[in-house]
PDB file of N, CA and C in Angstrom:
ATOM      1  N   UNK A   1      -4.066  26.473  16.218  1.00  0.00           N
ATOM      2  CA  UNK A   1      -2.877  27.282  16.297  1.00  0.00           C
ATOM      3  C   UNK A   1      -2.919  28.434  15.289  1.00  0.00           C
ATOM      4  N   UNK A   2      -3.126  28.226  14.002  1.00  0.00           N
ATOM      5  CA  UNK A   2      -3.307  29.244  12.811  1.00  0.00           C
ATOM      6  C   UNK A   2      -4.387  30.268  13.344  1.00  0.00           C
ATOM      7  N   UNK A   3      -5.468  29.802  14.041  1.00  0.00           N
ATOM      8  CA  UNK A   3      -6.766  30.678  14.617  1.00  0.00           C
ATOM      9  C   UNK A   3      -5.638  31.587  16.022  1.00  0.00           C
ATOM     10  N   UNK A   4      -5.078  30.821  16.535  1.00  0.00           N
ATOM     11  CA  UNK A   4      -4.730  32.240  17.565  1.00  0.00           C
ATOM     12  C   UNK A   4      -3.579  33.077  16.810  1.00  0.00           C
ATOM     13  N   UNK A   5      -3.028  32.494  16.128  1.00  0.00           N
ATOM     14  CA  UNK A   5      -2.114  33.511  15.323  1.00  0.00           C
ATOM     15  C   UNK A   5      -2.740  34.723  14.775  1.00  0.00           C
ATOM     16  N   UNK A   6      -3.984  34.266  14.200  1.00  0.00           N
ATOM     17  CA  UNK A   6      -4.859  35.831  13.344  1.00  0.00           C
ATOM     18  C   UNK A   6      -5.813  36.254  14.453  1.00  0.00           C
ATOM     19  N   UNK A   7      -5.307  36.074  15.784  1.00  0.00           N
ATOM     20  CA  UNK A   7      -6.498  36.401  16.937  1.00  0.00           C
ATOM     21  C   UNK A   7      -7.394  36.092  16.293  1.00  0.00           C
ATOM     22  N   UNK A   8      -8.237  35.087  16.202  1.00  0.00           N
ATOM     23  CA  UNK A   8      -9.012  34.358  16.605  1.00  0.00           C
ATOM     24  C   UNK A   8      -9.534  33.313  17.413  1.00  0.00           C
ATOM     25  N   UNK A   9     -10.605  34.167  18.269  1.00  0.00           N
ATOM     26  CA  UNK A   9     -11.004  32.857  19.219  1.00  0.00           C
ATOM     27  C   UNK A   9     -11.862  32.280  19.071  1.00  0.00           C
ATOM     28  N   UNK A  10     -11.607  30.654  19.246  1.00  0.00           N
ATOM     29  CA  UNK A  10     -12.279  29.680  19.191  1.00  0.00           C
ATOM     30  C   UNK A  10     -12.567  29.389  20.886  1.00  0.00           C
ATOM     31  N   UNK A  11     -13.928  28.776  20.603  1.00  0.00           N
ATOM     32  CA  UNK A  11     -14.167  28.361  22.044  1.00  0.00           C
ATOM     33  C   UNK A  11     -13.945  27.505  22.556  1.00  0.00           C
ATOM     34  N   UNK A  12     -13.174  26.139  21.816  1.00  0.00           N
ATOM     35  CA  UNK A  12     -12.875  25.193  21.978  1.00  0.00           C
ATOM     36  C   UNK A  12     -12.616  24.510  20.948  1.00  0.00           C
ATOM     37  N   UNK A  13     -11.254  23.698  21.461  1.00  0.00           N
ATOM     38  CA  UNK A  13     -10.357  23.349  20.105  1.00  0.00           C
ATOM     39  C   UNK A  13     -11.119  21.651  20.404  1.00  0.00           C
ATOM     40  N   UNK A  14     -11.226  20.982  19.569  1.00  0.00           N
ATOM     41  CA  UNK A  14     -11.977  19.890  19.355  1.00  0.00           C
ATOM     42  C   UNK A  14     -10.720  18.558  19.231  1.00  0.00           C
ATOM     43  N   UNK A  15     -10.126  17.727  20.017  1.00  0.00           N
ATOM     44  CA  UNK A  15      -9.309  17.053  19.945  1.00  0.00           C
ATOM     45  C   UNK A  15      -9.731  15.363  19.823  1.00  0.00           C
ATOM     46  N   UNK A  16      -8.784  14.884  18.715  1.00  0.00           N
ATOM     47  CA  UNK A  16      -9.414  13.758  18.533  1.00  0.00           C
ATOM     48  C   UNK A  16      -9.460  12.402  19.894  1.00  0.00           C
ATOM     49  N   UNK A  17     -10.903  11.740  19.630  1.00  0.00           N
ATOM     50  CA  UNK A  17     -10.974  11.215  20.446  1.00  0.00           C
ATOM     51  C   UNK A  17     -10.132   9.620  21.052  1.00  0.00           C
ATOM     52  N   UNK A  18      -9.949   9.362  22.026  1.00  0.00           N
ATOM     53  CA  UNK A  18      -8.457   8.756  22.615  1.00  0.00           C
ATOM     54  C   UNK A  18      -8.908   7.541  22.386  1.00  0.00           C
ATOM     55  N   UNK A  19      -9.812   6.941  22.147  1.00  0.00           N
ATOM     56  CA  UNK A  19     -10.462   5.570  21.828  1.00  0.00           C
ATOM     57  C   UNK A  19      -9.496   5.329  20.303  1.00  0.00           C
ATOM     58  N   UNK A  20      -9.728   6.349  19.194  1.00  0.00           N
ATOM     59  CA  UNK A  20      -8.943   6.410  17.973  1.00  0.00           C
ATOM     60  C   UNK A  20      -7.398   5.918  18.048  1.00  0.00           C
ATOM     61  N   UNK A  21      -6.894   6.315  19.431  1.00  0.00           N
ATOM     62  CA  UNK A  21      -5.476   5.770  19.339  1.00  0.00           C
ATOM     63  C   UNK A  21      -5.000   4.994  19.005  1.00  0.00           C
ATOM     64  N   UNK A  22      -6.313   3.931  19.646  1.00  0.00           N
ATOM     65  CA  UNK A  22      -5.393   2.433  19.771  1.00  0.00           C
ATOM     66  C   UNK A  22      -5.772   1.865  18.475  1.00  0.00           C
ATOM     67  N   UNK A  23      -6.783   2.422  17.517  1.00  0.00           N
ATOM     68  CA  UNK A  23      -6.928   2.127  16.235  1.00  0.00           C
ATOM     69  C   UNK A  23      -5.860   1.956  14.950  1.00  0.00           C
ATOM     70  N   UNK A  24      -5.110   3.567  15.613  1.00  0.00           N
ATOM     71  CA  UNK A  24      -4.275   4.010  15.029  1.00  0.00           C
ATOM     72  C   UNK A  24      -3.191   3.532  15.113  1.00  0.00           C
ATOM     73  N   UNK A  25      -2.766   2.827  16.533  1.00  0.00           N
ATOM     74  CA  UNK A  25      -1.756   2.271  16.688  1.00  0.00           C
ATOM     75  C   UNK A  25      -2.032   0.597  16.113  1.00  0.00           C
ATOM     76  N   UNK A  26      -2.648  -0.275  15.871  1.00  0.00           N
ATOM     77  CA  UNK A  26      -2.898  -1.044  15.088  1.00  0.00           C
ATOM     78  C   UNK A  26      -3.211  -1.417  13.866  1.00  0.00           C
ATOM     79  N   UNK A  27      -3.286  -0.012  13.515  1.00  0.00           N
ATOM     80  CA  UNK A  27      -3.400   0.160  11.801  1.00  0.00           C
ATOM     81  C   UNK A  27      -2.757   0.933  11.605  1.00  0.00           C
ATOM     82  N   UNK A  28      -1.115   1.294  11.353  1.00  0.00           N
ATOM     83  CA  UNK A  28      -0.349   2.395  10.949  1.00  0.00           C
ATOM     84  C   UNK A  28      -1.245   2.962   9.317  1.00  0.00           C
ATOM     85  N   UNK A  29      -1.276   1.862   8.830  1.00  0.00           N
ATOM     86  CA  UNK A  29      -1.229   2.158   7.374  1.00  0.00           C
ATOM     87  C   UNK A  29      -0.005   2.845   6.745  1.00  0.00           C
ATOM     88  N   UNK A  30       0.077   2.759   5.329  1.00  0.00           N
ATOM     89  CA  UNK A  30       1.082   3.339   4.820  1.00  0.00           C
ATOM     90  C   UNK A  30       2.010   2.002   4.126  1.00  0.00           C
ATOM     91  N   UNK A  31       2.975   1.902   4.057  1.00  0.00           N
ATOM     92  CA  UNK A  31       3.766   1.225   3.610  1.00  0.00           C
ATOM     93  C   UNK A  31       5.125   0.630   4.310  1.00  0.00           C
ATOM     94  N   UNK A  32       5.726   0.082   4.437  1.00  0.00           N
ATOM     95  CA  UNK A  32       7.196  -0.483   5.085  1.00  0.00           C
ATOM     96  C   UNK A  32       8.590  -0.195   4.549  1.00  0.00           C
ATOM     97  N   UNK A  33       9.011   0.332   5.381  1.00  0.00           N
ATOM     98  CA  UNK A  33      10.149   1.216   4.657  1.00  0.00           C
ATOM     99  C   UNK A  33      10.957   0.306   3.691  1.00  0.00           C
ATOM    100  N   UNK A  34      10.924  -0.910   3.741  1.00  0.00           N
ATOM    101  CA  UNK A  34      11.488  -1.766   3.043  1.00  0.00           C
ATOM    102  C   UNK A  34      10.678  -2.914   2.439  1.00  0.00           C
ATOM    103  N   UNK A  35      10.250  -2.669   1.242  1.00  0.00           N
ATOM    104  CA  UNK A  35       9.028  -4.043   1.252  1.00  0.00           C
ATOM    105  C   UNK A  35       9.154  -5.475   1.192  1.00  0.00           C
ATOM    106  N   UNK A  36       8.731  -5.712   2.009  1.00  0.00           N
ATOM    107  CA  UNK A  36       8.812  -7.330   2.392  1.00  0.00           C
ATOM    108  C   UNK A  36       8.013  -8.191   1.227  1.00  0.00           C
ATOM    109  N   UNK A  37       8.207  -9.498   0.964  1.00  0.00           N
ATOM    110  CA  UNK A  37       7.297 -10.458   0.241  1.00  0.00           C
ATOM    111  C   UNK A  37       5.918 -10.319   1.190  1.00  0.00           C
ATOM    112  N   UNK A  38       5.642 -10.394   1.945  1.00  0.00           N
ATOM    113  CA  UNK A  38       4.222 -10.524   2.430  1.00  0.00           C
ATOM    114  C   UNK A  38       3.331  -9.407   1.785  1.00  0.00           C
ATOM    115  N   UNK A  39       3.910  -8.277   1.937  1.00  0.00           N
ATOM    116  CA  UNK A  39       3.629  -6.673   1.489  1.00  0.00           C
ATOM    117  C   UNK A  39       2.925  -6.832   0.051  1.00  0.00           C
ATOM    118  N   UNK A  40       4.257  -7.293  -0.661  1.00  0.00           N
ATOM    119  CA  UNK A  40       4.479  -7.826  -2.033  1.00  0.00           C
ATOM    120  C   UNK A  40       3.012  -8.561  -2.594  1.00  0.00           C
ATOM    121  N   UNK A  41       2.971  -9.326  -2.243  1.00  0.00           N
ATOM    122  CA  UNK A  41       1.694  -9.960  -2.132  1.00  0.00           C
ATOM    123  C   UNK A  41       0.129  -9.518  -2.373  1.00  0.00           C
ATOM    124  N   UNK A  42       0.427  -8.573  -0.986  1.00  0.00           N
ATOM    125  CA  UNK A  42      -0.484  -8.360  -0.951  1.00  0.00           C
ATOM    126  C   UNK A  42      -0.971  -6.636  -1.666  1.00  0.00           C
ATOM    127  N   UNK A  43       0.017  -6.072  -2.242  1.00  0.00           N
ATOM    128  CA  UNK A  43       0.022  -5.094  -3.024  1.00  0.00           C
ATOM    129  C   UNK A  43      -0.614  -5.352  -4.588  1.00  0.00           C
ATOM    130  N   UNK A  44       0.095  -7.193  -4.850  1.00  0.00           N
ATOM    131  CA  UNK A  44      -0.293  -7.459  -6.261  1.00  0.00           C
ATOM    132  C   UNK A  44      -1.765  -8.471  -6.139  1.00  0.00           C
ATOM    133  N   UNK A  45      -2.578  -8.044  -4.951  1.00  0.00           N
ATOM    134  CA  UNK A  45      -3.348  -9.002  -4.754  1.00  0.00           C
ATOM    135  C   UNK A  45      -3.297 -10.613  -4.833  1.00  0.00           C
ATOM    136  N   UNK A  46      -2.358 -10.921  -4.211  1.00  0.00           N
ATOM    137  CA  UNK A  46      -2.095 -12.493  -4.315  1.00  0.00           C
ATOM    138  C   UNK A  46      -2.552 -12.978  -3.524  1.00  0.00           C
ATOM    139  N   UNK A  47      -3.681 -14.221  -3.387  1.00  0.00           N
ATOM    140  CA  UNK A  47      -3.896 -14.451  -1.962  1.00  0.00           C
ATOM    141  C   UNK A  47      -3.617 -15.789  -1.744  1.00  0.00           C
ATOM    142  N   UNK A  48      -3.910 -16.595  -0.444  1.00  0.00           N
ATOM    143  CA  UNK A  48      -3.261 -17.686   0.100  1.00  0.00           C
ATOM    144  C   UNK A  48      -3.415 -19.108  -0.705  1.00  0.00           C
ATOM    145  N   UNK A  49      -4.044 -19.107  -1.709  1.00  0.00           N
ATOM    146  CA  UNK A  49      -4.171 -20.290  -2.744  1.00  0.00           C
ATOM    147  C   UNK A  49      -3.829 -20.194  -3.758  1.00  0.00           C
ATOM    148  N   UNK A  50      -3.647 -18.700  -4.183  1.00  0.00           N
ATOM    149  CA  UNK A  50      -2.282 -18.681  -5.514  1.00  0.00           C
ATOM    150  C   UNK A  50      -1.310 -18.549  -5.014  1.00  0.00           C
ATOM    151  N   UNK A  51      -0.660 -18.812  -3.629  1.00  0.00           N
ATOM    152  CA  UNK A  51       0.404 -18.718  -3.590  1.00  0.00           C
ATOM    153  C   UNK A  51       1.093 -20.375  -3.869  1.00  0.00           C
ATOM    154  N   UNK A  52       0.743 -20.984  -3.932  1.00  0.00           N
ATOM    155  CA  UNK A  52       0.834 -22.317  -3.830  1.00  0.00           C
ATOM    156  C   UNK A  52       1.610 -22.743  -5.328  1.00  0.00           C
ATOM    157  N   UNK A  53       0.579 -21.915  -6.168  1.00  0.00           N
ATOM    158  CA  UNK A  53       0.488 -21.928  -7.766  1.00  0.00           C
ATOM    159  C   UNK A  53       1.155 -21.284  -8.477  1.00  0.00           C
ATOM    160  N   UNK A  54       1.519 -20.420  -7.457  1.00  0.00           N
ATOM    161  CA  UNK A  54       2.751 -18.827  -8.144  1.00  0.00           C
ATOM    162  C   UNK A  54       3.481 -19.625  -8.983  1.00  0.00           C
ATOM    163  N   UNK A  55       3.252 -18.782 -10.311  1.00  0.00           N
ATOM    164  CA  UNK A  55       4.689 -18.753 -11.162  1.00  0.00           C
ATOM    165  C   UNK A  55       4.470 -17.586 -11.675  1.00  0.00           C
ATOM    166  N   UNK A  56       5.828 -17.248 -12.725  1.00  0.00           N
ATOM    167  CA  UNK A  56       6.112 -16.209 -13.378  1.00  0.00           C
ATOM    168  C   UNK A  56       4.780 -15.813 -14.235  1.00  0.00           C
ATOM    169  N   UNK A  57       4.207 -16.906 -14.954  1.00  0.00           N
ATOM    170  CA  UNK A  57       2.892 -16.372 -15.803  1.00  0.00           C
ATOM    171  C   UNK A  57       1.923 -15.582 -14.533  1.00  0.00           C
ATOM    172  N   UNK A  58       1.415 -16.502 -13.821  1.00  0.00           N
ATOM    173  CA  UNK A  58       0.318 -15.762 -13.015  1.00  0.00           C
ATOM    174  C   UNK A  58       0.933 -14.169 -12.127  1.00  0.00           C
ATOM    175  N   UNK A  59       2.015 -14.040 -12.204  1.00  0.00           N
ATOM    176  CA  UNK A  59       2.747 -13.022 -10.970  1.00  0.00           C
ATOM    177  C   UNK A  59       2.707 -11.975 -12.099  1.00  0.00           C
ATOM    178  N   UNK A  60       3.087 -12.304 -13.516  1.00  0.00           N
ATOM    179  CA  UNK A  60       2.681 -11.391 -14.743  1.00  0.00           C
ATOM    180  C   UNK A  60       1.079 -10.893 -15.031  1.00  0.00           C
ATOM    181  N   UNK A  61       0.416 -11.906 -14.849  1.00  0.00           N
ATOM    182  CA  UNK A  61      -0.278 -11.322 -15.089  1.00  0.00           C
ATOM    183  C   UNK A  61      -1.368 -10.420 -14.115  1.00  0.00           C
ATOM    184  N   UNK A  62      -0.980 -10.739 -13.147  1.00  0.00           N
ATOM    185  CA  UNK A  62      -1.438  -9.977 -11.064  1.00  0.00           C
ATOM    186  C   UNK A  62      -0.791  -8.761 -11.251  1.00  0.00           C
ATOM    187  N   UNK A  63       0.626  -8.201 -12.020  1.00  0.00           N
ATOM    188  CA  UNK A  63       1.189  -7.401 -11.748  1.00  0.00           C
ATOM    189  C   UNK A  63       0.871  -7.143 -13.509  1.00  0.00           C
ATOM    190  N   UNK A  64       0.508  -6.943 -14.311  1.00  0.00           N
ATOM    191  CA  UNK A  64      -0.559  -6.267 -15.445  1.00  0.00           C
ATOM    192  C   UNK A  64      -2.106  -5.527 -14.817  1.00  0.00           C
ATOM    193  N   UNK A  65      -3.072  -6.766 -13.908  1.00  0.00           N
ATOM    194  CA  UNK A  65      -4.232  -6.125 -13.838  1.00  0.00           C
ATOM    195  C   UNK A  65      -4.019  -4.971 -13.045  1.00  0.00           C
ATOM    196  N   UNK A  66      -2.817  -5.083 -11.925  1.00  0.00           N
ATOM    197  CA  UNK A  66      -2.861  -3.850 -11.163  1.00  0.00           C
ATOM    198  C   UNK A  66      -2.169  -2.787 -11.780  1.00  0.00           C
ATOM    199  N   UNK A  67      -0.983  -3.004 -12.744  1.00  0.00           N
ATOM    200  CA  UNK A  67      -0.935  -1.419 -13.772  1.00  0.00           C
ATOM    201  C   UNK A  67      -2.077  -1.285 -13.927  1.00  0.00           C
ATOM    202  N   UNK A  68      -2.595  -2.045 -14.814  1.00  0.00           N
ATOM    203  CA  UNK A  68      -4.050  -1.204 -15.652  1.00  0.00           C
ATOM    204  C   UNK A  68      -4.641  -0.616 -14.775  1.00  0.00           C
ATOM    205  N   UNK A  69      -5.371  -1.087 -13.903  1.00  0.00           N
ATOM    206  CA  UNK A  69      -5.692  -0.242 -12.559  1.00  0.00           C
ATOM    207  C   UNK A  69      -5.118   1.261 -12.410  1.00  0.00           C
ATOM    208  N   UNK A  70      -4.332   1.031 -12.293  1.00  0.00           N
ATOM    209  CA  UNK A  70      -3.284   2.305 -11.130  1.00  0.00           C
ATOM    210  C   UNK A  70      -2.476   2.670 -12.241  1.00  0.00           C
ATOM    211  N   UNK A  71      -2.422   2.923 -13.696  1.00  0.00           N
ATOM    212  CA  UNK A  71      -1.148   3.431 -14.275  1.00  0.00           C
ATOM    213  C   UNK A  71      -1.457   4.545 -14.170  1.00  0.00           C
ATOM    214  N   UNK A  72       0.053   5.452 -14.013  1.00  0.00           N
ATOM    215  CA  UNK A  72      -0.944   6.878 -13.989  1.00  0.00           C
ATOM    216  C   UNK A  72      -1.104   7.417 -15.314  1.00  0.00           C
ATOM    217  N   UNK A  73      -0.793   6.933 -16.548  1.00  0.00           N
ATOM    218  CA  UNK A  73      -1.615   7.655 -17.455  1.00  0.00           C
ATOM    219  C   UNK A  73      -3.048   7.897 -17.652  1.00  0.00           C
ATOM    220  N   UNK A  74      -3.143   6.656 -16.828  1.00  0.00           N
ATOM    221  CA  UNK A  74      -4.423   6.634 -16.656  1.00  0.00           C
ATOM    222  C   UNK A  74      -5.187   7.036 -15.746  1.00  0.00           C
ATOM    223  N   UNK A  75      -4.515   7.783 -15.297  1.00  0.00           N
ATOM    224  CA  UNK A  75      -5.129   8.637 -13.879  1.00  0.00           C
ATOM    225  C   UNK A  75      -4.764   8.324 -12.400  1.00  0.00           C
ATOM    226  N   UNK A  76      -3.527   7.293 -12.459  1.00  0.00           N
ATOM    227  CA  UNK A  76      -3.288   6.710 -11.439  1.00  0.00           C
ATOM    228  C   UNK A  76      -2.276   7.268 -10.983  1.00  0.00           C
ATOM    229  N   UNK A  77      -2.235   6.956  -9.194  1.00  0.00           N
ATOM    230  CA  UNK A  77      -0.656   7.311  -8.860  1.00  0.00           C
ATOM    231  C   UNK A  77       0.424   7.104  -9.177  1.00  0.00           C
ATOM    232  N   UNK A  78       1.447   7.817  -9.716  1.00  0.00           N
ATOM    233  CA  UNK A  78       3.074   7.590  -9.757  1.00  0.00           C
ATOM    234  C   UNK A  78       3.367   6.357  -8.901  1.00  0.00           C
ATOM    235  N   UNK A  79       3.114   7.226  -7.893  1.00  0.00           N
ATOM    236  CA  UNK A  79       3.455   6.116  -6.553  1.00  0.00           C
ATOM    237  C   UNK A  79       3.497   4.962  -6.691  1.00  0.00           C
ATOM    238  N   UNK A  80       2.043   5.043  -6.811  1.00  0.00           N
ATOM    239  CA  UNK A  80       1.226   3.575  -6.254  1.00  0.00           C
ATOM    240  C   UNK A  80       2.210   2.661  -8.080  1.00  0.00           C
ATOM    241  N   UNK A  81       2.146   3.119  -8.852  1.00  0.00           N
ATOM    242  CA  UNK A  81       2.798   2.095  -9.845  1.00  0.00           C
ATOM    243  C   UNK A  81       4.389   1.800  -9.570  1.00  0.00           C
ATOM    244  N   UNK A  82       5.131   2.632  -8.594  1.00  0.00           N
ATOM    245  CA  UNK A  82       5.842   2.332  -8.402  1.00  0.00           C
ATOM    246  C   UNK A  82       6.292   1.587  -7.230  1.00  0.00           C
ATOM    247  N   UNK A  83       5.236   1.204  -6.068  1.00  0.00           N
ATOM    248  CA  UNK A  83       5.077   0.141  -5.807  1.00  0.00           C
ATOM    249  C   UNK A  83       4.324  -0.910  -5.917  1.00  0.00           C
ATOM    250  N   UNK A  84       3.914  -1.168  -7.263  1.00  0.00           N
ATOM    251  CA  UNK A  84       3.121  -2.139  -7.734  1.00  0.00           C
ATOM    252  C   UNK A  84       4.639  -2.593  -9.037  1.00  0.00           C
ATOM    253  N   UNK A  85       5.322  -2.014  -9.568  1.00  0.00           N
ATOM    254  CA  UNK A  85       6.554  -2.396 -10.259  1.00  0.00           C
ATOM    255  C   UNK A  85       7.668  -2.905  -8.647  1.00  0.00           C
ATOM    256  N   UNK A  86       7.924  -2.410  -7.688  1.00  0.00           N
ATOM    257  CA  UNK A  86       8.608  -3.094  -6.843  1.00  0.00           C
ATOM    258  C   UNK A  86       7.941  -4.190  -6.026  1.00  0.00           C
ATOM    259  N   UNK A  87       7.117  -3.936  -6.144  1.00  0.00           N
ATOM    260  CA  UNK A  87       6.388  -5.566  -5.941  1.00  0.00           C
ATOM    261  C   UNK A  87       6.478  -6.629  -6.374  1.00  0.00           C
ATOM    262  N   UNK A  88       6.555  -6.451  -7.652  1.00  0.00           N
ATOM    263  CA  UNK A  88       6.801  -7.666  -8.808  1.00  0.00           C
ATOM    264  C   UNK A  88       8.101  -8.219  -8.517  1.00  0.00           C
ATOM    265  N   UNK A  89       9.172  -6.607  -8.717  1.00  0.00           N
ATOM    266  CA  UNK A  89      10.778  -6.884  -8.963  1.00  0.00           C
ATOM    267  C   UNK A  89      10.845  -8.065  -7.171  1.00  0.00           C
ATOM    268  N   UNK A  90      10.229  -7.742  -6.155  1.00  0.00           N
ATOM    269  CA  UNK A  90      10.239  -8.719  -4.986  1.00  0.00           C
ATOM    270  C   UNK A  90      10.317  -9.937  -5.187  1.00  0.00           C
ATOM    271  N   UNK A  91       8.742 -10.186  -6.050  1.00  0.00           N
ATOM    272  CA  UNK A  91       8.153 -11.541  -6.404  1.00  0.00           C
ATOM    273  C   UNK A  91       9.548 -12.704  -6.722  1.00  0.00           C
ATOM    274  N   UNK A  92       9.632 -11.797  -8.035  1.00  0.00           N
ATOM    275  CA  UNK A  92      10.517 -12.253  -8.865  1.00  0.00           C
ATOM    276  C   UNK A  92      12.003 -12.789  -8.637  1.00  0.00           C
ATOM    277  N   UNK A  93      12.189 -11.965  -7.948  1.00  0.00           N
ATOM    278  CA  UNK A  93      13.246 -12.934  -6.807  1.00  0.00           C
ATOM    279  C   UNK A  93      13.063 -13.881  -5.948  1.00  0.00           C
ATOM    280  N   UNK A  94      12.112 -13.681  -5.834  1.00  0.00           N
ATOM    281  CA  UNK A  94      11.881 -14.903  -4.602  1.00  0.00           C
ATOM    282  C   UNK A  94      11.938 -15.902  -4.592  1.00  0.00           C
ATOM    283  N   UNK A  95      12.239 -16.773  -3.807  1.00  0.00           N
ATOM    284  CA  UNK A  95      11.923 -18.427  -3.683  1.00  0.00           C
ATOM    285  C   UNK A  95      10.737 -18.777  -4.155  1.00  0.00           C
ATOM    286  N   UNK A  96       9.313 -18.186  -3.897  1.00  0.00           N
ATOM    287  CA  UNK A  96       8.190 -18.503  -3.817  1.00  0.00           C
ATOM    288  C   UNK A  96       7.881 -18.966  -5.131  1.00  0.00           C
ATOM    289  N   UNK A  97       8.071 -18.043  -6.300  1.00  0.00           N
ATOM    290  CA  UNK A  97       8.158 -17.929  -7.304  1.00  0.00           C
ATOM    291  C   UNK A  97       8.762 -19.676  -8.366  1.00  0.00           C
ATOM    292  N   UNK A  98       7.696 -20.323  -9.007  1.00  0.00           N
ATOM    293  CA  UNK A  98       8.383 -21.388  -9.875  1.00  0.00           C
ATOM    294  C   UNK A  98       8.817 -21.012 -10.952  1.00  0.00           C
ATOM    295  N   UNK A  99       9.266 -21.701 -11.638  1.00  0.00           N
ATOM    296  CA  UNK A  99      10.065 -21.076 -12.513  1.00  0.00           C
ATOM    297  C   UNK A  99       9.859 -22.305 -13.334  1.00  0.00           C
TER     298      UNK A  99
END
């Protein structure tokens, strides 16, 4: 579109291929407008045999290695630490969670 605006012709506009769709439609990627515990989880790398074990120490310290990771002072996304801090705040409510 930008190419016919400055008259330029192209000989053919190259459109992605339709096989990709259904990729795309099975992998949105991105995030959930509302984050769920599963999300949660799997944001703070928790997987199906610490969940068993979850408590506050281990959910502390899953949600430390991934600051260090991702803080952005350290070069990391805003973002991404701020859903790696609402991840936790999830945890932490949860049932799952011993106490």
């Amino acid at each position: 579109m930008i190419a016919s605006l400055n008259k330029i012709r192209i000989s053919h506009e190259k459109s992605p291929d339709p096989k990709f769709n259904v990729l795309f439609e099975q992998f949105p990627g991105g995030f959930n407008s509302k984050m769920t515990e599963n999300e949660a989880l799997l944001i703070l790398g928790i997987t199906e045999d610490e969940i068993m074990h979850l408590d506050t120490q281990l959910l502390k310290k899953k949600h430390r290695k991934c600051m260090i990771q991702n803080h952005p002072d350290k070069g990391g996304s805003p973002y991404m630490a701020m859903k790696i801090n609402q991840a936790k705040e999830i945890l932490d409510a949860s049932y799952m969670v011993r106490r």
